[in-house]
C-alpha atoms as a PDB file:
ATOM      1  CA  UNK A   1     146.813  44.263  83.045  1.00  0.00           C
ATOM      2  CA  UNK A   2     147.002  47.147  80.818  1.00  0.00           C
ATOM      3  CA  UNK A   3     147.996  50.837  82.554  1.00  0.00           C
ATOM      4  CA  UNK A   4     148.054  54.045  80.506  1.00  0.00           C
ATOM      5  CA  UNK A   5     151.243  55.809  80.128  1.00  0.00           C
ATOM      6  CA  UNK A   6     150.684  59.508  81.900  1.00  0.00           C
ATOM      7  CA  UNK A   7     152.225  62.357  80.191  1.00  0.00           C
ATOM      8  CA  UNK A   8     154.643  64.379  82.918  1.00  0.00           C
ATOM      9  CA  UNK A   9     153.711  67.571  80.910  1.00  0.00           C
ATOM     10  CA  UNK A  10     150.293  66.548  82.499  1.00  0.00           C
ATOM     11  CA  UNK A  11     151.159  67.966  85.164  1.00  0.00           C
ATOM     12  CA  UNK A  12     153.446  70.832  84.818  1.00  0.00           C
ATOM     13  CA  UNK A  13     150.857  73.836  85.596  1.00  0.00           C
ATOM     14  CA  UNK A  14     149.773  71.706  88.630  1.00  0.00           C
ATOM     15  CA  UNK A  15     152.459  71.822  90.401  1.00  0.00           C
ATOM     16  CA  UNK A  16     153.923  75.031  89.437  1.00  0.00           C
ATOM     17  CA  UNK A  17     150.753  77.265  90.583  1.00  0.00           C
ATOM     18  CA  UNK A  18     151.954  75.344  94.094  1.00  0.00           C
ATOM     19  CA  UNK A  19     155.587  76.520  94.090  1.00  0.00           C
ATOM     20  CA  UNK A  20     155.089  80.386  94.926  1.00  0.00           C
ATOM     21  CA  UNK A  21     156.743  81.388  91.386  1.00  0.00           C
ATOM     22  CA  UNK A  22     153.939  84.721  91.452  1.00  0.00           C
ATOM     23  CA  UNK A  23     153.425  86.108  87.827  1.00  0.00           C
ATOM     24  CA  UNK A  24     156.382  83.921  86.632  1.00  0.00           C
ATOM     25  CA  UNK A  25     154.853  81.161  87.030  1.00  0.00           C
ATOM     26  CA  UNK A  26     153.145  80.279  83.347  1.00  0.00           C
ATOM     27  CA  UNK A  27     156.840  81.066  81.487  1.00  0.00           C
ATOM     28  CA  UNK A  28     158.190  78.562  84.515  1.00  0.00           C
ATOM     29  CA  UNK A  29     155.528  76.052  83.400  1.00  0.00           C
ATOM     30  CA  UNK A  30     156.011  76.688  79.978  1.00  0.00           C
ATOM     31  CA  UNK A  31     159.581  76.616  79.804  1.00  0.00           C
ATOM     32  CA  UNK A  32     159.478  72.937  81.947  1.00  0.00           C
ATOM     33  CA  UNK A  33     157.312  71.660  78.984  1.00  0.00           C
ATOM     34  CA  UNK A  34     160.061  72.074  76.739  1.00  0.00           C
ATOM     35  CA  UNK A  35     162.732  70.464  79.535  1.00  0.00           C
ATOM     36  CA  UNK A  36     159.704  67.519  79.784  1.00  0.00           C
ATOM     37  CA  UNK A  37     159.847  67.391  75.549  1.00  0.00           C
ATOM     38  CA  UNK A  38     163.253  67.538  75.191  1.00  0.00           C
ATOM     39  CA  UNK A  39     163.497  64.647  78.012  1.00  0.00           C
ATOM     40  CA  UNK A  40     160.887  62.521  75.773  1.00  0.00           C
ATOM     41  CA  UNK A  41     162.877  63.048  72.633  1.00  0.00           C
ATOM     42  CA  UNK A  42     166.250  61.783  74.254  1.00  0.00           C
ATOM     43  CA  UNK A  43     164.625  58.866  75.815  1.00  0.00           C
ATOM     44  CA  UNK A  44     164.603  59.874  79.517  1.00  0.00           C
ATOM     45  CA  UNK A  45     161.044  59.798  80.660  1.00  0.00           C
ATOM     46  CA  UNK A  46     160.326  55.814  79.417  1.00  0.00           C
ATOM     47  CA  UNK A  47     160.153  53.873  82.419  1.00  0.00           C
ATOM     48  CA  UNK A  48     160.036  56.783  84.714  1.00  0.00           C
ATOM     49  CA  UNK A  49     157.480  57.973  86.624  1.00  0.00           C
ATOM     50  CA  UNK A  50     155.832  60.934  85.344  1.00  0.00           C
ATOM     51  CA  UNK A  51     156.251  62.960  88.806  1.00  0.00           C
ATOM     52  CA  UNK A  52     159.732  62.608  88.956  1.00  0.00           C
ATOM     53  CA  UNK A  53     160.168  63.939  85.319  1.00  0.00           C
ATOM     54  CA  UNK A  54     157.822  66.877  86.042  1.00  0.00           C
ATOM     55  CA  UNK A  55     159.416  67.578  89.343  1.00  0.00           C
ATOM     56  CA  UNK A  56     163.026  68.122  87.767  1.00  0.00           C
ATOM     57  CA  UNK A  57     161.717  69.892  84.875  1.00  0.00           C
ATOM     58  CA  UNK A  58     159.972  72.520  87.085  1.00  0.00           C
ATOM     59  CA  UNK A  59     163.533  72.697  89.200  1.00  0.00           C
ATOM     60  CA  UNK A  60     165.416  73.313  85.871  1.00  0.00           C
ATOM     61  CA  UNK A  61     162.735  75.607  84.674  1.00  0.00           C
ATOM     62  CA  UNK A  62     162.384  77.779  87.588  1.00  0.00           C
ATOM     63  CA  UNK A  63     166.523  77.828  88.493  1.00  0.00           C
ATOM     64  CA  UNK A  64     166.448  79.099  84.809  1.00  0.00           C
ATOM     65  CA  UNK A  65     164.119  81.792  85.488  1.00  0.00           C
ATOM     66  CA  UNK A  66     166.291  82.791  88.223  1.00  0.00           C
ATOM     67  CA  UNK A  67     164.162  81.724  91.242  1.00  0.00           C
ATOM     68  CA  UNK A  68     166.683  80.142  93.884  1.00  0.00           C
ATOM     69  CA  UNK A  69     164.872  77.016  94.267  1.00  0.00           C
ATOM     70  CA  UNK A  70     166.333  73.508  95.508  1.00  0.00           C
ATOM     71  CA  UNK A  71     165.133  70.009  95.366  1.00  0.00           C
ATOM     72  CA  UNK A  72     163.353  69.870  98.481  1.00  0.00           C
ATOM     73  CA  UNK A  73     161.322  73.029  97.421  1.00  0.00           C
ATOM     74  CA  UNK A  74     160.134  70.405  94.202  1.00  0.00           C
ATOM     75  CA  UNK A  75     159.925  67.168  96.272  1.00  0.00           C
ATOM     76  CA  UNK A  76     157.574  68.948  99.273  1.00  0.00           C
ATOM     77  CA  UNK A  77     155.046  69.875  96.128  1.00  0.00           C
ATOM     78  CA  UNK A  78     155.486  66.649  94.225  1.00  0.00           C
ATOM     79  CA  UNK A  79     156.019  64.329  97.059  1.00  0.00           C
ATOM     80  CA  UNK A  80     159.163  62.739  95.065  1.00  0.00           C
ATOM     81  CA  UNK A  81     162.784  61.524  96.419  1.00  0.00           C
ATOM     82  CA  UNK A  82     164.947  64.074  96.506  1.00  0.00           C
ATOM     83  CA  UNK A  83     167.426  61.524  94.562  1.00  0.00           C
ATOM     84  CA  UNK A  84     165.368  60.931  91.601  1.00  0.00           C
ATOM     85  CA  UNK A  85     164.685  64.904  91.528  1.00  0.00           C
ATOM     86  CA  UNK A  86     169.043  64.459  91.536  1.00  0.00           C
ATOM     87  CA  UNK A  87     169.200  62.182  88.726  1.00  0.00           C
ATOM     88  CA  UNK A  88     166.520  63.045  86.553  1.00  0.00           C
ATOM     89  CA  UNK A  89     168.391  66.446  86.846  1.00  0.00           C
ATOM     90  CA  UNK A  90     171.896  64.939  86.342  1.00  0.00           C
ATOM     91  CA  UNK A  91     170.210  63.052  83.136  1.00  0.00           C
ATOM     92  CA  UNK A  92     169.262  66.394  81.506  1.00  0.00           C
ATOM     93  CA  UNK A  93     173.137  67.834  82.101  1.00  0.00           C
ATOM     94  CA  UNK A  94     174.084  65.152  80.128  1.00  0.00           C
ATOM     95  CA  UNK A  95     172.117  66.495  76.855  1.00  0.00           C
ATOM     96  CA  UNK A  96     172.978  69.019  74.231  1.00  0.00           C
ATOM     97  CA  UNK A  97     170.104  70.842  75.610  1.00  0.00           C
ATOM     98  CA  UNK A  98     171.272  71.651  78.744  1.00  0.00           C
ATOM     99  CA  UNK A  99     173.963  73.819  77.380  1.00  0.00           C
ATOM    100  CA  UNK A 100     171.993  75.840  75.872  1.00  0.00           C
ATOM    101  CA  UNK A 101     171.155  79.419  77.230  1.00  0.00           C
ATOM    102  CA  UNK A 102     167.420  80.002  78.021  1.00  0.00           C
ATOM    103  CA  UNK A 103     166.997  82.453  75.091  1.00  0.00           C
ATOM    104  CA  UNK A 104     168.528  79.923  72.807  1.00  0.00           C
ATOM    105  CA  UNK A 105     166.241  76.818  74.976  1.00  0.00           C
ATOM    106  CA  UNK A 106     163.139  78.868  74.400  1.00  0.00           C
ATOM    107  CA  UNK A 107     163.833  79.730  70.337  1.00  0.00           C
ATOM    108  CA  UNK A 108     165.678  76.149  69.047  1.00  0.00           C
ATOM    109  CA  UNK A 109     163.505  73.698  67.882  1.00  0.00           C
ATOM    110  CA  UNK A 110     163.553  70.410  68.993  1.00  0.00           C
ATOM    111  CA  UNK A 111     163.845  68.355  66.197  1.00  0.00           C
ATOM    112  CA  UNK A 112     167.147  71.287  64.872  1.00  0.00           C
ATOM    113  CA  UNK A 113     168.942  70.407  67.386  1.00  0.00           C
END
């Protein structure tokens, strides 16, 4: 049985037309395709499923953005565990990315860092 891997950035605009982020929401969305590409590149989305990726990147995306948003405001859209949402999340803190401010997320390139 062979099952095509699904790209979480796939999703991204999906779910964050859902999350009441109003004109905001397409630098939210574009900003969690970076968090879901900077996830790839350090390994953290093999073996994952793609909605748990996407829902913490649109969490870390939209806190970033300064919309006060928690994990059950990701998991009601996504329909994800609140705990995967937690360590997907708690995966990212533990990259050089994540301390990074969003001027410098949005301007570094990937492959610089």
């Amino acid at each position: 049985l062979y099952l095509e891997i699904i790209d979480p950035a796939l999703y991204v605009y999906r779910f964050a037309a859902h999350m009441d982020l109003g004109e905001k929401a397409n630098a939210v969305g574009m900003t969690a395709l970076r968090v879901v590409g900077r996830m790839s590149r350090d390994w953290m989305v093999a073996g994952r499923r793609p909605a748990g990726i996407c829902a913490a990147a649109l969490l870390i995306a939209s806190r970033a953005h300064g919309f006060d948003r928690g994990k059950e405001d990701v998991t009601s859209v996504l329909r994800v565990c609140g705990m995967t949402v937690g360590k997907r999340v708690k995966e990212f803190e533990d990259t050089p990315s994540a301390h990074l401010t969003l001027e410098q997320f949005s301007t570094v390139d990937i492959a610089s860092e």
